[in-house]
PDB file of N, CA and C in Angstrom:
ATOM      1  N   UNK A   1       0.834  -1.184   0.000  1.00  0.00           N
ATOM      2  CA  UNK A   1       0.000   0.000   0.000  1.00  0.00           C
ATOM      3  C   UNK A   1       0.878   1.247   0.000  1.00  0.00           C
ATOM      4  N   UNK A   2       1.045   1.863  -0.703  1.00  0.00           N
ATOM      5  CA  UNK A   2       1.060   2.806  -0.950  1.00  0.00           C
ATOM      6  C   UNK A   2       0.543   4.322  -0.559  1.00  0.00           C
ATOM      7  N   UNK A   3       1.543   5.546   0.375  1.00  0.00           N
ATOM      8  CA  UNK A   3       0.761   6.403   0.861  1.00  0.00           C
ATOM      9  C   UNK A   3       1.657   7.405   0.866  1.00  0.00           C
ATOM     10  N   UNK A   4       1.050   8.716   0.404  1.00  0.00           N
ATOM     11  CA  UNK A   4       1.680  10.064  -0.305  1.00  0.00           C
ATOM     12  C   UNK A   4       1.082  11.593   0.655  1.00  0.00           C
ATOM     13  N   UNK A   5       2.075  12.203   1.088  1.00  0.00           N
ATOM     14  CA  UNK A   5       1.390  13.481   1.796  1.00  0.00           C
ATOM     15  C   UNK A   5       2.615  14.356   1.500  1.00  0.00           C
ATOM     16  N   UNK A   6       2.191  15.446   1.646  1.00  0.00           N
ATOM     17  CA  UNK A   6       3.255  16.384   1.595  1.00  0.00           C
ATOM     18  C   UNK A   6       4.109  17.107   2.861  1.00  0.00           C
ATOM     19  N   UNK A   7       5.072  17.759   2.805  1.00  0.00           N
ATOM     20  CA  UNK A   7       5.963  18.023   4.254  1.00  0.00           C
ATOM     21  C   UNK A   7       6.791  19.186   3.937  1.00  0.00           C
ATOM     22  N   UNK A   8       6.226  19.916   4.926  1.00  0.00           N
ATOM     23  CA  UNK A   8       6.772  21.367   4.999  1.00  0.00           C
ATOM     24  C   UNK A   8       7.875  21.406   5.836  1.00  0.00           C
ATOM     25  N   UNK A   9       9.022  21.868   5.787  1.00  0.00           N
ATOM     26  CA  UNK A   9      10.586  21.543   6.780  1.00  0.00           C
ATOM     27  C   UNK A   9      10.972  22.969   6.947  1.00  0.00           C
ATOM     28  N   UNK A  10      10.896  23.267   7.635  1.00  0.00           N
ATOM     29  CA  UNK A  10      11.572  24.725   8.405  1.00  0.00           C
ATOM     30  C   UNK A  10      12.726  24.503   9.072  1.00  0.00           C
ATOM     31  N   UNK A  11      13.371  25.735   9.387  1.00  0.00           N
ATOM     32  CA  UNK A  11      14.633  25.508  10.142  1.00  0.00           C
ATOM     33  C   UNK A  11      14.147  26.187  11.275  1.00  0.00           C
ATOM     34  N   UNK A  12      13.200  26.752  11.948  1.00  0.00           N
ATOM     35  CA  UNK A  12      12.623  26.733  13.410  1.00  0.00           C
ATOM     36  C   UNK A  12      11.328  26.228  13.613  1.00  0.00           C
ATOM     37  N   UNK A  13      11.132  25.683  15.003  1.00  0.00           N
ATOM     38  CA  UNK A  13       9.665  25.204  14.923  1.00  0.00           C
ATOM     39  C   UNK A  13       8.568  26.118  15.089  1.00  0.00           C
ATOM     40  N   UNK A  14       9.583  27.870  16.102  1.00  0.00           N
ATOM     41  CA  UNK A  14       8.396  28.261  15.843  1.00  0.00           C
ATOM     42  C   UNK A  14       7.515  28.866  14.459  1.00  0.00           C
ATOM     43  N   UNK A  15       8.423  28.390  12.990  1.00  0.00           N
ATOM     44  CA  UNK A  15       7.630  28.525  12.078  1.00  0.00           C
ATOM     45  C   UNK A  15       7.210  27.353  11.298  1.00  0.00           C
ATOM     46  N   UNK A  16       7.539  26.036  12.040  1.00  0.00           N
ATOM     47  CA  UNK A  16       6.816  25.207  11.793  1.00  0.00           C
ATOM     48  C   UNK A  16       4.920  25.194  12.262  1.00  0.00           C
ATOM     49  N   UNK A  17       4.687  25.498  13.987  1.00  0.00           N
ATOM     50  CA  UNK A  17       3.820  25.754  14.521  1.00  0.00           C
ATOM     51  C   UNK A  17       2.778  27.032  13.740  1.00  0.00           C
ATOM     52  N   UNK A  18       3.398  28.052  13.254  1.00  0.00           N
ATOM     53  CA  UNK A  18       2.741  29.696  12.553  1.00  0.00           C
ATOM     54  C   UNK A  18       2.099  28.695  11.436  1.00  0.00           C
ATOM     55  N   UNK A  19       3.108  28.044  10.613  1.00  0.00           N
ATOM     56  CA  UNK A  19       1.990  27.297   9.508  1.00  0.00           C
ATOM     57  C   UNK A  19       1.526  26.389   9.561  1.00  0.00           C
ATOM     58  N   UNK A  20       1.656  25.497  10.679  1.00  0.00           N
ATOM     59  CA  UNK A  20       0.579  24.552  11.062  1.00  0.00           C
ATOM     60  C   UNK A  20      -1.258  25.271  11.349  1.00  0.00           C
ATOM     61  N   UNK A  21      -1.007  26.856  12.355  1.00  0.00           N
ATOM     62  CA  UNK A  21      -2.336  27.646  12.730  1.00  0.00           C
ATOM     63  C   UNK A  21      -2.588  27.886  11.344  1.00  0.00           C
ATOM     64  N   UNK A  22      -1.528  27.822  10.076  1.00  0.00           N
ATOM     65  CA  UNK A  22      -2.464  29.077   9.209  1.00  0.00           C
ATOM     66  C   UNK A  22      -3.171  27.907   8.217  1.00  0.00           C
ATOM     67  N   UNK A  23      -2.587  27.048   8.080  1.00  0.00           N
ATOM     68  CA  UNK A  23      -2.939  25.978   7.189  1.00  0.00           C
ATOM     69  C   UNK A  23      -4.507  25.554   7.918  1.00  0.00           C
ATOM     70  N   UNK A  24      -4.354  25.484   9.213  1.00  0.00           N
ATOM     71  CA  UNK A  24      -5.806  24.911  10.012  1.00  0.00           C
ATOM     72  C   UNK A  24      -6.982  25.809   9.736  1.00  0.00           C
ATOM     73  N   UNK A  25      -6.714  26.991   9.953  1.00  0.00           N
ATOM     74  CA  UNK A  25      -7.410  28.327   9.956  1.00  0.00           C
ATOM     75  C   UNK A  25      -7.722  28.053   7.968  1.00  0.00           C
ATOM     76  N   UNK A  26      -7.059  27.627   7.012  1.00  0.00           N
ATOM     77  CA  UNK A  26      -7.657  27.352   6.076  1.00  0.00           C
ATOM     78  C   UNK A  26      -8.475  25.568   5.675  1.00  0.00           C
ATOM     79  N   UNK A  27      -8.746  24.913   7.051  1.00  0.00           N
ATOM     80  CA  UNK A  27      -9.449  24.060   7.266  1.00  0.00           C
ATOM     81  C   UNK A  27      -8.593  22.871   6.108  1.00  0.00           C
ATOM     82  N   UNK A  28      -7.435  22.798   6.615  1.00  0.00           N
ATOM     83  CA  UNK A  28      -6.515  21.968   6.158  1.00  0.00           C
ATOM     84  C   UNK A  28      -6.452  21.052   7.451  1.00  0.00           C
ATOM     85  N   UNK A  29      -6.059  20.009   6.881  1.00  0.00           N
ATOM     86  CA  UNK A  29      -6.054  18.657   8.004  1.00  0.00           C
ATOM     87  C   UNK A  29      -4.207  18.843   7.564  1.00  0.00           C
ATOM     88  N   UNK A  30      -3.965  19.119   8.928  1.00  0.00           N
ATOM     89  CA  UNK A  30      -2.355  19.261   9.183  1.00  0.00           C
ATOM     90  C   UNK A  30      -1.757  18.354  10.412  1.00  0.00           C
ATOM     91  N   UNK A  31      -0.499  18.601  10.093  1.00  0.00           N
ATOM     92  CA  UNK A  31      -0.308  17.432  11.801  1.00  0.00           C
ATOM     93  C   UNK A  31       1.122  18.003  11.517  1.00  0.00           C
ATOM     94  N   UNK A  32       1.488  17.874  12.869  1.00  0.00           N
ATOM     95  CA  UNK A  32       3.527  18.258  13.033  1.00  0.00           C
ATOM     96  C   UNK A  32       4.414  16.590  13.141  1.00  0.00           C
ATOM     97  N   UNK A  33       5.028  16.472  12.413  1.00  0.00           N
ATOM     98  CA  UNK A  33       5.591  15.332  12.418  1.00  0.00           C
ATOM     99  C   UNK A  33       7.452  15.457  12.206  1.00  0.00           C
ATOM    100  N   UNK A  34       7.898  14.369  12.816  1.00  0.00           N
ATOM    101  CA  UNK A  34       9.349  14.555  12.446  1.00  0.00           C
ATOM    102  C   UNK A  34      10.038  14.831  11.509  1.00  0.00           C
ATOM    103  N   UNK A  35      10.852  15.443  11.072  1.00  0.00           N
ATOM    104  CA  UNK A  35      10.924  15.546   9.617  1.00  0.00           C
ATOM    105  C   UNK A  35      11.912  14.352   9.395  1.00  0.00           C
ATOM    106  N   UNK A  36      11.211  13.729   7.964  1.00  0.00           N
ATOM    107  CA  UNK A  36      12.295  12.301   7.148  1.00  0.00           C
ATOM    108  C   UNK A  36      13.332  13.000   7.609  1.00  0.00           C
ATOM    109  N   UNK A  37      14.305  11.819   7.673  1.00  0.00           N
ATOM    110  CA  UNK A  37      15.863  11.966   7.435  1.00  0.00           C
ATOM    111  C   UNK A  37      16.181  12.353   6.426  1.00  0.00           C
ATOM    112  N   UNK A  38      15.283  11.695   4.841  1.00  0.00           N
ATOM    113  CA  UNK A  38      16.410  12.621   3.868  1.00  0.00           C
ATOM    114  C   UNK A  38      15.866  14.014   3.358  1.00  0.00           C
ATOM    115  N   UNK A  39      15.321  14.692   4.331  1.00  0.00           N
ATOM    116  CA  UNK A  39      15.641  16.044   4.674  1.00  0.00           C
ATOM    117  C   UNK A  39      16.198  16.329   6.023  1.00  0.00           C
ATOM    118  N   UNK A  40      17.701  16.491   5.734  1.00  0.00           N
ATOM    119  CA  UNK A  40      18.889  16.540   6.722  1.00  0.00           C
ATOM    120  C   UNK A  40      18.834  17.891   7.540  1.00  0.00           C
ATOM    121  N   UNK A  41      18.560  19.507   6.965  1.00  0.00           N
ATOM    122  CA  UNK A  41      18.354  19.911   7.131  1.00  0.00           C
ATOM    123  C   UNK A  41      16.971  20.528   8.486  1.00  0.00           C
ATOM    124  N   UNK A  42      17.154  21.546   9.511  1.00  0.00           N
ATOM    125  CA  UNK A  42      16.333  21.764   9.672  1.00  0.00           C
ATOM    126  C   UNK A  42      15.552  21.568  11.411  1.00  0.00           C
ATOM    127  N   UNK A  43      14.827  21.916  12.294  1.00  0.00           N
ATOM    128  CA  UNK A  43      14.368  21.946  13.930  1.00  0.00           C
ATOM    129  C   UNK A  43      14.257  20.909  13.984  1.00  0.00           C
ATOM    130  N   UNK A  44      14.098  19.451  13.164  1.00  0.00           N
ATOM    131  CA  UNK A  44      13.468  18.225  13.554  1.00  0.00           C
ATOM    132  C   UNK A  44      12.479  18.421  13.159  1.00  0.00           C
ATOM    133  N   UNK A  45      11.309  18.955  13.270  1.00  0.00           N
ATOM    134  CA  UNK A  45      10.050  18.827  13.191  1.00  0.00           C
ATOM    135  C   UNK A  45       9.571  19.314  11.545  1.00  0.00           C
ATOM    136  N   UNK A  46       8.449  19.042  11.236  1.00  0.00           N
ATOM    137  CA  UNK A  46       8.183  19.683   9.958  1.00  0.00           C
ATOM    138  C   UNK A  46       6.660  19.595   9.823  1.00  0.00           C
ATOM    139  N   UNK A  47       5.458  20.326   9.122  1.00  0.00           N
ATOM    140  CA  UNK A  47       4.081  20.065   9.085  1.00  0.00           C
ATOM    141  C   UNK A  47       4.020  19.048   7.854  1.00  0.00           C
ATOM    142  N   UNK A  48       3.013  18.027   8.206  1.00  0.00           N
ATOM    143  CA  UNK A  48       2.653  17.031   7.024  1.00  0.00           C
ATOM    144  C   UNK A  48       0.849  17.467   6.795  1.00  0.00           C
ATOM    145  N   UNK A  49       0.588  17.222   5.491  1.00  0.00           N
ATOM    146  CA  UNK A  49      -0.675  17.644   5.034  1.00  0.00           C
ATOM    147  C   UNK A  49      -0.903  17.196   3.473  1.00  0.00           C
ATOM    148  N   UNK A  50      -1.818  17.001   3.123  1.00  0.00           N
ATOM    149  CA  UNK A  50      -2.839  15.957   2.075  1.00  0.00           C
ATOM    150  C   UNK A  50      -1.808  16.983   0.630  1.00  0.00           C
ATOM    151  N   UNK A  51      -1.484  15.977  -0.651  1.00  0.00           N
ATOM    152  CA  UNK A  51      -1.032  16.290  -1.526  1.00  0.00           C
ATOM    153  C   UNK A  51      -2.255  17.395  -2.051  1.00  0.00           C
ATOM    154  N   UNK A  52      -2.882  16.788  -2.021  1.00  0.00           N
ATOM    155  CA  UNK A  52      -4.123  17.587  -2.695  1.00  0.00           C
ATOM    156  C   UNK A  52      -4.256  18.796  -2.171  1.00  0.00           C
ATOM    157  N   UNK A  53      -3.834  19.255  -1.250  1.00  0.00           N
ATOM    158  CA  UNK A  53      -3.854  20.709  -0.517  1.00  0.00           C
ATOM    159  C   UNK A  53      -2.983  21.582  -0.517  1.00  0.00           C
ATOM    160  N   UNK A  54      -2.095  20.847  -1.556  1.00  0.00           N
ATOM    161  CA  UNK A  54      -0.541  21.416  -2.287  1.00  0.00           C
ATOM    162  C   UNK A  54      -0.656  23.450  -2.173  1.00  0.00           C
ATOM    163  N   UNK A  55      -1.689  23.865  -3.346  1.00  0.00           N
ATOM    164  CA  UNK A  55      -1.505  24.877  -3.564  1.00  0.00           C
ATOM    165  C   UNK A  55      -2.449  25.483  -1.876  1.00  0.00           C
ATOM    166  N   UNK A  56      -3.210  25.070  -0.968  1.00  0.00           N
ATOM    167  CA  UNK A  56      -3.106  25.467   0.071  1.00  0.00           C
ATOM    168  C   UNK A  56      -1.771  26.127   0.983  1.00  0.00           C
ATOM    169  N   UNK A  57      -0.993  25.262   1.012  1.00  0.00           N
ATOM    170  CA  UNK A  57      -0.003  25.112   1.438  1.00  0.00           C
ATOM    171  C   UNK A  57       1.085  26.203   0.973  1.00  0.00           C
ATOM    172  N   UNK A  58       1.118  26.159  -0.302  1.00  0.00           N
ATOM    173  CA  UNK A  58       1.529  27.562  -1.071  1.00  0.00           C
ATOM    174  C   UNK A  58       1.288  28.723  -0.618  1.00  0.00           C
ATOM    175  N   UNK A  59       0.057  29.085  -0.460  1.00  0.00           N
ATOM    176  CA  UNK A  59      -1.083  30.083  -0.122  1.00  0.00           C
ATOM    177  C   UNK A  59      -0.338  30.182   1.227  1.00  0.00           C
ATOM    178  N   UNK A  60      -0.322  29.432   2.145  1.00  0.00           N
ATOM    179  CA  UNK A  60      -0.032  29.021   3.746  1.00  0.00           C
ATOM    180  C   UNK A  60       1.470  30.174   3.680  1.00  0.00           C
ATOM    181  N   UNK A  61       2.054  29.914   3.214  1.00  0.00           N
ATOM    182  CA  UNK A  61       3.709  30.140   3.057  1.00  0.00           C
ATOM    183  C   UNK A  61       3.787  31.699   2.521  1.00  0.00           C
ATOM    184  N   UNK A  62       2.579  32.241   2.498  1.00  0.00           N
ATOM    185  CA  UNK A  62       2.677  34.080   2.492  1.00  0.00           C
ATOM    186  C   UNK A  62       2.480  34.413   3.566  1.00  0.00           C
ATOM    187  N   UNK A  63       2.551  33.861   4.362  1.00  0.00           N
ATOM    188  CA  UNK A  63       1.854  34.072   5.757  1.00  0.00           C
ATOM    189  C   UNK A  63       2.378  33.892   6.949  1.00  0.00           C
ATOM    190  N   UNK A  64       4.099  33.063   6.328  1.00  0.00           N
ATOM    191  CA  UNK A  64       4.781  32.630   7.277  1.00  0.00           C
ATOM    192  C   UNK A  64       6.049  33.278   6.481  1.00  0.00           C
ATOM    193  N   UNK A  65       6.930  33.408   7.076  1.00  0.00           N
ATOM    194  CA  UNK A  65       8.405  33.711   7.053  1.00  0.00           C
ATOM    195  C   UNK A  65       9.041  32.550   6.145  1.00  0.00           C
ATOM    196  N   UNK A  66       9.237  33.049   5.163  1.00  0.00           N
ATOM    197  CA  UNK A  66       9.198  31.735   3.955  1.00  0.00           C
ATOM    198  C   UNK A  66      11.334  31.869   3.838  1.00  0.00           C
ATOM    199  N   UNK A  67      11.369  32.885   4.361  1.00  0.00           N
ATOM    200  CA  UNK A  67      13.230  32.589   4.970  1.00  0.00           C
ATOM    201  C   UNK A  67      13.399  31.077   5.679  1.00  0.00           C
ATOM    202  N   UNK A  68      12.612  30.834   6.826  1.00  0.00           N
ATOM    203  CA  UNK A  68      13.364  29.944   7.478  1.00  0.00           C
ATOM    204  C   UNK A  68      12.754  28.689   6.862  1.00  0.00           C
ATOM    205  N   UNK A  69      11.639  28.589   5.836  1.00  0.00           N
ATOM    206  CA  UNK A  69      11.999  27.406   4.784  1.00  0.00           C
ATOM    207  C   UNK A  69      12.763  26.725   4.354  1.00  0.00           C
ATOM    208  N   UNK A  70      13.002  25.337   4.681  1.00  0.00           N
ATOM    209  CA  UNK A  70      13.339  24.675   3.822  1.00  0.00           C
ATOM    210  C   UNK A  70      12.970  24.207   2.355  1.00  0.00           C
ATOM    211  N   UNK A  71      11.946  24.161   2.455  1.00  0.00           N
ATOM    212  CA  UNK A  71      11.420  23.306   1.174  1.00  0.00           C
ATOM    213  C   UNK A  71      10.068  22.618   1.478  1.00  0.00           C
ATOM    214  N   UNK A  72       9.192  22.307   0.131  1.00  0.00           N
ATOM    215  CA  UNK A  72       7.689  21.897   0.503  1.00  0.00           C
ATOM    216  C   UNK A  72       7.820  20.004  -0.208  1.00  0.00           C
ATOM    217  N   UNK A  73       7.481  19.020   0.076  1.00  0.00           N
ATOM    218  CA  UNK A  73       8.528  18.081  -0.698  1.00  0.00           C
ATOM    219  C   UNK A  73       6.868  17.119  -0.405  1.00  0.00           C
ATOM    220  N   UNK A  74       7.439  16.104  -1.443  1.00  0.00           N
ATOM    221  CA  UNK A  74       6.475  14.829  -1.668  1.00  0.00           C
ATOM    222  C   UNK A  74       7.121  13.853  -0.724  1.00  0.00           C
ATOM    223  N   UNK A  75       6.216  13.100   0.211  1.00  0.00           N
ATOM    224  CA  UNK A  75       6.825  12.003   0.568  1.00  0.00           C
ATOM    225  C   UNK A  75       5.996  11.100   0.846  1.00  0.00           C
ATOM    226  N   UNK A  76       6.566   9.549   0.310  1.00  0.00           N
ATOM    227  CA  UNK A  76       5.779   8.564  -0.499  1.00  0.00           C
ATOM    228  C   UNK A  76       6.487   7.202   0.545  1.00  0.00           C
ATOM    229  N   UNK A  77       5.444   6.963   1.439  1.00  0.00           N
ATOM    230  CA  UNK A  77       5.655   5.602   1.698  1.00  0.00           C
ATOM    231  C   UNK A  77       5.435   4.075   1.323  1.00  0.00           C
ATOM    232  N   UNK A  78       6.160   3.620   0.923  1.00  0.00           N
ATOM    233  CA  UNK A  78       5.854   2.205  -0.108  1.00  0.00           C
ATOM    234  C   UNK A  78       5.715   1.056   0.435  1.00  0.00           C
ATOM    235  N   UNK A  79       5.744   0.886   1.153  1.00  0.00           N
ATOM    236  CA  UNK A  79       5.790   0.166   2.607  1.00  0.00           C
ATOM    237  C   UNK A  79       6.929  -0.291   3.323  1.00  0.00           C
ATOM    238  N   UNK A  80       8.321  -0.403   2.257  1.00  0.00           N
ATOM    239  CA  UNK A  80       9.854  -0.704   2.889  1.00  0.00           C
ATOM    240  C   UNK A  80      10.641   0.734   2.954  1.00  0.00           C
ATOM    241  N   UNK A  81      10.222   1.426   2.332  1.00  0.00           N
ATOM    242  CA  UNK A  81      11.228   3.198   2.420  1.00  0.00           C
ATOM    243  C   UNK A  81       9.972   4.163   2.688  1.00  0.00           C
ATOM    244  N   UNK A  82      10.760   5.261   3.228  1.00  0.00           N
ATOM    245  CA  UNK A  82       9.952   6.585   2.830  1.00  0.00           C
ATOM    246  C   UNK A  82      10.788   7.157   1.765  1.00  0.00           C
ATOM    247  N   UNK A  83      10.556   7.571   0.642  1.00  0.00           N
ATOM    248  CA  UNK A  83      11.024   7.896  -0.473  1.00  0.00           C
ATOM    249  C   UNK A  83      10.682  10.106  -0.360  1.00  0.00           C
ATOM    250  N   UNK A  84      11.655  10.834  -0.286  1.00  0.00           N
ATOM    251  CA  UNK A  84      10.963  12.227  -0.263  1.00  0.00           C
ATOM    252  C   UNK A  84      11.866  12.822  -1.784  1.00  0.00           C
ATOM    253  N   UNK A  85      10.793  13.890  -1.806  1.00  0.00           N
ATOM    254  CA  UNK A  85      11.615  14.081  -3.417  1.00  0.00           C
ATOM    255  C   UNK A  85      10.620  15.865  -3.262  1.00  0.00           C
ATOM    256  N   UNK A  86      11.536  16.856  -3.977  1.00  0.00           N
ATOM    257  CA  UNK A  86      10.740  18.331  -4.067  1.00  0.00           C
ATOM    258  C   UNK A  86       9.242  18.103  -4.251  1.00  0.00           C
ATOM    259  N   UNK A  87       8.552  19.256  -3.894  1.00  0.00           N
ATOM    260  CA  UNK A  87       6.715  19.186  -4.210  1.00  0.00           C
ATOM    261  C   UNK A  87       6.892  20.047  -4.964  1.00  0.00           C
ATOM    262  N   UNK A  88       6.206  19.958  -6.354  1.00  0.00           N
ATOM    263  CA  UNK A  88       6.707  20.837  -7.240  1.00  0.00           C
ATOM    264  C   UNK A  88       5.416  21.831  -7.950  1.00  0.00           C
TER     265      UNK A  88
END
C-alpha cells in the first residue's frame, strides 16, 4: 500500500507551529511530524498535510516567514522506504 502526503521543513519550529495555525485556519487537516531523514536539514520537526492541498499550502507560506523554509517536498511511503523528493 502505498501512501503520499506532503511536508513542509523549516529551520525553526516556531515557524513550523505559525503554519501549522495558518494551514488549520484554512481548514486543512495538518499534523507536526518529524521531519524524514532525507531532509537533513532543519528543527526536527516539519508540518505534514494531504497532496491535494498542495496549492493550500503555497497560499499558507505568504503568511509565514518563507526565509526559514526549507522546502515543501512529496513524501511517499511504499511500505519498505519513505522515499521524499521536491513538491513541485
Amino acid at each position: 500500500m502505498q501512501e503520499a502526503y506532503g511536508v513542509a521543513a523549516f529551520r525553526s519550529r516556531q515557524h513550523v507551529m505559525r503554519f501549522e495555525q495558518v494551514l488549520r485556519r484554512y481548514g486543512v487537516p495538518v499534523g507536526v511530524i518529524s521531519t524524514p531523514r532525507d531532509i537533513s536539514m532543519g528543527c526536527g520537526l516539519s508540518a505534514r498535510f494531504p497532496l491535494n492541498r498542495a496549492d493550500d499550502a503555497r497560499r499558507a507560506l505568504r503568511e509565514v516567514n518563507t526565509l526559514n523554509l526549507i522546502g515543501l517536498y512529496r513524501a511517499e511511503y511504499d511500505g519498505n522506504r519513505l522515499r521524499v523528493s521536491p513538491l513541485r
